[in-house]
Protein backbone atom coordinates (compact mmCIF):
# COMPACT_ATOMS: atom_id res chain seq x y z
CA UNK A 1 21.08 -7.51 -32.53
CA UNK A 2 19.06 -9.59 -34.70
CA UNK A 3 16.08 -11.87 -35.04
CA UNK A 4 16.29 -14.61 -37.59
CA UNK A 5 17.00 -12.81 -40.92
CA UNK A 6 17.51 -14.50 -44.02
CA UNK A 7 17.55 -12.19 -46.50
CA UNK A 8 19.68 -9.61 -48.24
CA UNK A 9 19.40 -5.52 -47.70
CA UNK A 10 19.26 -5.66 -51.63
CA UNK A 11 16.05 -7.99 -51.83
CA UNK A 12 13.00 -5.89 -52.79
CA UNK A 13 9.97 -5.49 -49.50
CA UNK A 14 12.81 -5.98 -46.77
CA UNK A 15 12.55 -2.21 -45.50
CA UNK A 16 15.30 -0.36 -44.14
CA UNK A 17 14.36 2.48 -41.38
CA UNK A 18 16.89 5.33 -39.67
CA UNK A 19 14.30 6.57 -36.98
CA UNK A 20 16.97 9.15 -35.83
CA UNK A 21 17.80 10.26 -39.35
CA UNK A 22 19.75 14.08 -38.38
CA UNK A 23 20.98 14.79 -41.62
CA UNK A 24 21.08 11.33 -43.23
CA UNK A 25 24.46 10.19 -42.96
CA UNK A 26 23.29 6.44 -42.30
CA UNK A 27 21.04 6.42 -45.02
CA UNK A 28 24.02 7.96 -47.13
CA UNK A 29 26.28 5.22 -46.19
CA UNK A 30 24.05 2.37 -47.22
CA UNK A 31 23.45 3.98 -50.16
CA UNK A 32 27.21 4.74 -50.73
CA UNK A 33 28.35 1.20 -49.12
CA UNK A 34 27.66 -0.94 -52.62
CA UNK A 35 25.30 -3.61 -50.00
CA UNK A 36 22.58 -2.76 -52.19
CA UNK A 37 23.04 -3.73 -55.84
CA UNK A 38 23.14 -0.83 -58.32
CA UNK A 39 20.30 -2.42 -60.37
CA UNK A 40 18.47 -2.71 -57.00
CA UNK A 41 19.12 1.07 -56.51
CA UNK A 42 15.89 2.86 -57.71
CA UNK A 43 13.37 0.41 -56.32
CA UNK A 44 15.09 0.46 -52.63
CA UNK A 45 15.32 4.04 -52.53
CA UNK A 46 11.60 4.57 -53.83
CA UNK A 47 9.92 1.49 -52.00
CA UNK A 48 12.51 0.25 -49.23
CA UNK A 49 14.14 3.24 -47.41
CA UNK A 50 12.70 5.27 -44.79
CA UNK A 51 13.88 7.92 -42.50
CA UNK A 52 12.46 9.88 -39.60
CA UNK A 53 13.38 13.22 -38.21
CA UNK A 54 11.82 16.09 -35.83
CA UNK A 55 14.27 18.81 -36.32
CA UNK A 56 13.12 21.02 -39.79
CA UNK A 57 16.09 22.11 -40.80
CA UNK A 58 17.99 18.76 -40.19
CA UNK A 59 15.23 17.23 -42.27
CA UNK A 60 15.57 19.19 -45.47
CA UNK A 61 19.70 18.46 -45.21
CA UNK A 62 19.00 14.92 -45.01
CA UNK A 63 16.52 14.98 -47.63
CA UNK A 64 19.01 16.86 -50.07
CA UNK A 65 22.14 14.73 -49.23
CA UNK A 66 20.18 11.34 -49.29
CA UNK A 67 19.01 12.62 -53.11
CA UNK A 68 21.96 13.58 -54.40
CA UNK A 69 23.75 10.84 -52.88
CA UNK A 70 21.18 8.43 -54.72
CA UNK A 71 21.61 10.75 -58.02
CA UNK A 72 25.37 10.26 -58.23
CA UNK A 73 25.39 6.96 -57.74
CA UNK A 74 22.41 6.02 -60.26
CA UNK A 75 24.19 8.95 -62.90
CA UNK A 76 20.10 9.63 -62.92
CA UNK A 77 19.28 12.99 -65.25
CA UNK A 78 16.06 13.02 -63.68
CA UNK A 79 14.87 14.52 -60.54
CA UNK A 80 13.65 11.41 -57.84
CA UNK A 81 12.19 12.71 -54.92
CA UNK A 82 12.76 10.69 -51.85
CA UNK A 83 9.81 9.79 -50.53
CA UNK A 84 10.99 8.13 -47.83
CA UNK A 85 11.91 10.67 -45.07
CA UNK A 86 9.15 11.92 -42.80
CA UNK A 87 8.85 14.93 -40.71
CA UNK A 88 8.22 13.76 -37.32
CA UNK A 89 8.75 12.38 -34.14
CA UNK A 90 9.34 8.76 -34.14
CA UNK A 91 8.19 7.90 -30.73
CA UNK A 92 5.14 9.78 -31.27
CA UNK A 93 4.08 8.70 -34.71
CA UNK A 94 3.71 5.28 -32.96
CA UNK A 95 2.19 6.28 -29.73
CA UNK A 96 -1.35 8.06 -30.08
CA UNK A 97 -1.51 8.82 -34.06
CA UNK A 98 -4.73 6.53 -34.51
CA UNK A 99 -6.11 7.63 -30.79
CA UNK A 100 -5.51 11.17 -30.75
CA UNK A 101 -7.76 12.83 -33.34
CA UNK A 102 -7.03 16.37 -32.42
CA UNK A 103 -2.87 15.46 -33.62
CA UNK A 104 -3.91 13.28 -36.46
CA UNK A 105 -6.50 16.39 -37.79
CA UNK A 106 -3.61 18.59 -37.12
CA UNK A 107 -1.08 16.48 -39.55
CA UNK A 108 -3.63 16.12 -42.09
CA UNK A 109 -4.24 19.59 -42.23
CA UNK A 110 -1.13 21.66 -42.27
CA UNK A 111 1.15 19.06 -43.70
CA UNK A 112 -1.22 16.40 -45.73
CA UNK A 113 2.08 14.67 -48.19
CA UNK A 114 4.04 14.25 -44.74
CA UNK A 115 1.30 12.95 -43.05
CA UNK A 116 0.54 10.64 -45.60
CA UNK A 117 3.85 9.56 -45.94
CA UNK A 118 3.37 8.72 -41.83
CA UNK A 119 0.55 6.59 -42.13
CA UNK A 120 2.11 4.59 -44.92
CA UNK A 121 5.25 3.92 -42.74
CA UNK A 122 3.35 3.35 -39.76
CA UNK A 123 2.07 0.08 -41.55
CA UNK A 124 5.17 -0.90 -43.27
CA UNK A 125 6.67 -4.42 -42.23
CA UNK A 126 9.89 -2.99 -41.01
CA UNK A 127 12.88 -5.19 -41.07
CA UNK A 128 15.81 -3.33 -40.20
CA UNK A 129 16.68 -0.30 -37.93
CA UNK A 130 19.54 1.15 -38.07
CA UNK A 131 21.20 4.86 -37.14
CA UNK A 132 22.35 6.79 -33.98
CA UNK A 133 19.20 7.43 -31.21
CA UNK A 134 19.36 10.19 -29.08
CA UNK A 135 21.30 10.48 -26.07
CA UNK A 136 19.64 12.32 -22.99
CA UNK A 137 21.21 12.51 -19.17
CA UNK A 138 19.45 13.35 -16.34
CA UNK A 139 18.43 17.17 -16.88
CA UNK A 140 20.82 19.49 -14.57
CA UNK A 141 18.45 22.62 -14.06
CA UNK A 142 14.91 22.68 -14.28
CA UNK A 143 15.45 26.55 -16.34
CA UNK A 144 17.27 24.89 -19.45
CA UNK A 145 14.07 23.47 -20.63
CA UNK A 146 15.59 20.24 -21.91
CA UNK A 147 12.91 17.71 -20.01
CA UNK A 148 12.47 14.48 -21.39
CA UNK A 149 9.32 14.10 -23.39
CA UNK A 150 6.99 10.95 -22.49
CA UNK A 151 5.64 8.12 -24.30
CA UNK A 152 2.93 6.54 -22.36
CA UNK A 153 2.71 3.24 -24.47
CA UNK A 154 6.21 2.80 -25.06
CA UNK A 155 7.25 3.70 -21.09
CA UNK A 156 4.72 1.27 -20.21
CA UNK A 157 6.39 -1.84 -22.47
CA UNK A 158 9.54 -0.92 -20.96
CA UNK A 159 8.26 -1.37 -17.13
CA UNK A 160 6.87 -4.37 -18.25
CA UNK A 161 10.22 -6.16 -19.96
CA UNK A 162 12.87 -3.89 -19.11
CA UNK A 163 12.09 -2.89 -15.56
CA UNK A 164 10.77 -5.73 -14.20
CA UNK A 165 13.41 -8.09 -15.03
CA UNK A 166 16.31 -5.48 -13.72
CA UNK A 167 17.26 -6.44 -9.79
CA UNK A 168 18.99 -2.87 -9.10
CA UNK A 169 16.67 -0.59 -7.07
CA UNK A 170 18.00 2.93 -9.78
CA UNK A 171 15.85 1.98 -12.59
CA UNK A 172 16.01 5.67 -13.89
CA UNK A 173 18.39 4.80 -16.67
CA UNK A 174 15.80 2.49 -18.49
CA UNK A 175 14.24 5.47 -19.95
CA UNK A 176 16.77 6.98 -21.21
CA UNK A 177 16.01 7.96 -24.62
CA UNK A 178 18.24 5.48 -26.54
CA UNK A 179 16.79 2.45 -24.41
CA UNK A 180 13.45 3.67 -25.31
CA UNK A 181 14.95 3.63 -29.47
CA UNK A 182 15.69 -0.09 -28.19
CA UNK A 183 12.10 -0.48 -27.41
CA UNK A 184 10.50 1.37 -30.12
CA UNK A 185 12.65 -0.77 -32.82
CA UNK A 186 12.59 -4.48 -30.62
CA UNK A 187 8.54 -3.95 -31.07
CA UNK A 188 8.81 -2.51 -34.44
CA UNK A 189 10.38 -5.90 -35.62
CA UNK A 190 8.16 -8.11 -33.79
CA UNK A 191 5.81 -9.59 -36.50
CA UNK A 192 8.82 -10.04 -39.09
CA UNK A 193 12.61 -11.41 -38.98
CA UNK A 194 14.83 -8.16 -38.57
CA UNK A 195 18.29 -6.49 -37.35
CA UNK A 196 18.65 -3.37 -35.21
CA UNK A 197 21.92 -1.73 -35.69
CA UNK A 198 22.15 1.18 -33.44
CA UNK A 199 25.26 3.13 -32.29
CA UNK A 200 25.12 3.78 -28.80
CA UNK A 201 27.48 4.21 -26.00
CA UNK A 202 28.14 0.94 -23.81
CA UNK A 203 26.66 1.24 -20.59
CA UNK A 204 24.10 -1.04 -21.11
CA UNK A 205 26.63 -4.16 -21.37
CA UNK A 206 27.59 -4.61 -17.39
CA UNK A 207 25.48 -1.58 -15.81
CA UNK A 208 23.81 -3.13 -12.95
CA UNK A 209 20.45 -1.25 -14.12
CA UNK A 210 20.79 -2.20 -17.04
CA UNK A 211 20.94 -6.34 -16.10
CA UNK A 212 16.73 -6.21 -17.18
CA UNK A 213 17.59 -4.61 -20.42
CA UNK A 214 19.80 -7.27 -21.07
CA UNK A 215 17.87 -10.36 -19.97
CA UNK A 216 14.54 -8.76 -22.27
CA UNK A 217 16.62 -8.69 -24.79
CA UNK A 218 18.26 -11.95 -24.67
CA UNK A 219 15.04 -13.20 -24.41
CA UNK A 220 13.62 -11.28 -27.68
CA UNK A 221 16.46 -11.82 -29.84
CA UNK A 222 18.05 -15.70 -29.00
CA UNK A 223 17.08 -17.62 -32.23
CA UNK A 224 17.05 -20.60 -29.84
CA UNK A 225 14.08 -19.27 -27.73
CA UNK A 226 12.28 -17.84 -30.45
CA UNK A 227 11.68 -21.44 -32.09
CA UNK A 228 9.82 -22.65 -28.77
């Protein structure tokens, strides 16, 4: 899906985001996938590339693989750090960060370079999101402790686009986690031109709770409607 983009993935300030990152294998690919100029390299992977991720160890794999993916490619003796990659969870960081000063102290404190790193993506102009959101079914047994977190804000945009534009009377399905990574990155995009490229399975083309989903986003992404 995209919203009027006229620019290339190589131009310098169009930022790239993987909110999902696991162990960066989308980040890797750009990288790899010669879109981005080699001269363009250094500044995209310093200024231009960002990456999220909650699970610790998943985050220091896709730290190392992004780095030496950008090292081979550049032939670069010297040591870049990417900057990019953040240690959190990307519904959160957009949900109560600014509101809740108990989590924000808590960032600052134990993990002041990541949280800095937060704040600075949190007021990026994203332009395109990209990777593979998580995937979570309705929860089986209440022991196995898998419950879906909430988002307040970002449940709350979804009842009012989503949900209220869907005729079926199961709406459960619209919070599923990657409709909510369709929310998060449709509002993410909304003051600049942008693509979401998200790999996701395909219920959401002819499910009948899913006919909301796809009139919001119709609605959001038709070029046509967009120049009214």
């Amino acid at each position: 899906m995209n919203k009027e983009f006229g620019k290339s993935l190589s131009d310098h300030g169009v930022h790239i985001i993987d909110g999902f990152t696991g162990t960066g294998t989308f980040i890797v690919r750009l990288l790899q996938s010669g879109i981005i100029k080699k001269e363009d390299l250094l500044y995209k992977y310093t200024k231009d590339i960002h990456a999220n991720e909650i699970v610790l160890l998943a985050y220091y794999i896709a730290a190392i693989n992004i780095e030496e993916t950008f090292h081979e490619l550049t032939n670069n003796e010297m040591y870049v750090p990417f900057d990019g990659i953040v240690l959190t969870d990307t519904f959160q960081l957009y949900e109560d960060y600014n509101e809740n000063e108990w989590t924000k102290k808590i960032n600052d404190l134990a993990l002041p370079e990541n949280s800095e790193r937060a704040k600075k993506q949190r007021d990026l102009p994203i332009t395109v999101c990209i990777g593979n959101p998580p995937y979570n079914n309705k929860q089986k047994d209440a022991n196995n402790q898998s419950q879906n977190l909430h988002y307040a804000k970002l449940e709350e945009k979804i009842s009012k686009t989503y949900m209220i534009n869907t005729k079926s009377h199961n709406k459960n399905s619209l919070y599923d986690t990657y409709i909510k990574a369709f929310r998060w990155a449709s509002d993410r995009l909304e003051n600049s031109n942008g693509i979401i490229g998200f790999i996701t399975n395909n219920s959401w083309l002819d499910g009948n709770a899913f006919s909301g989903f796809r009139k919001s986003i119709y609605n959001e992404f038709n070029l046509s409607l967009i120049h009214i």
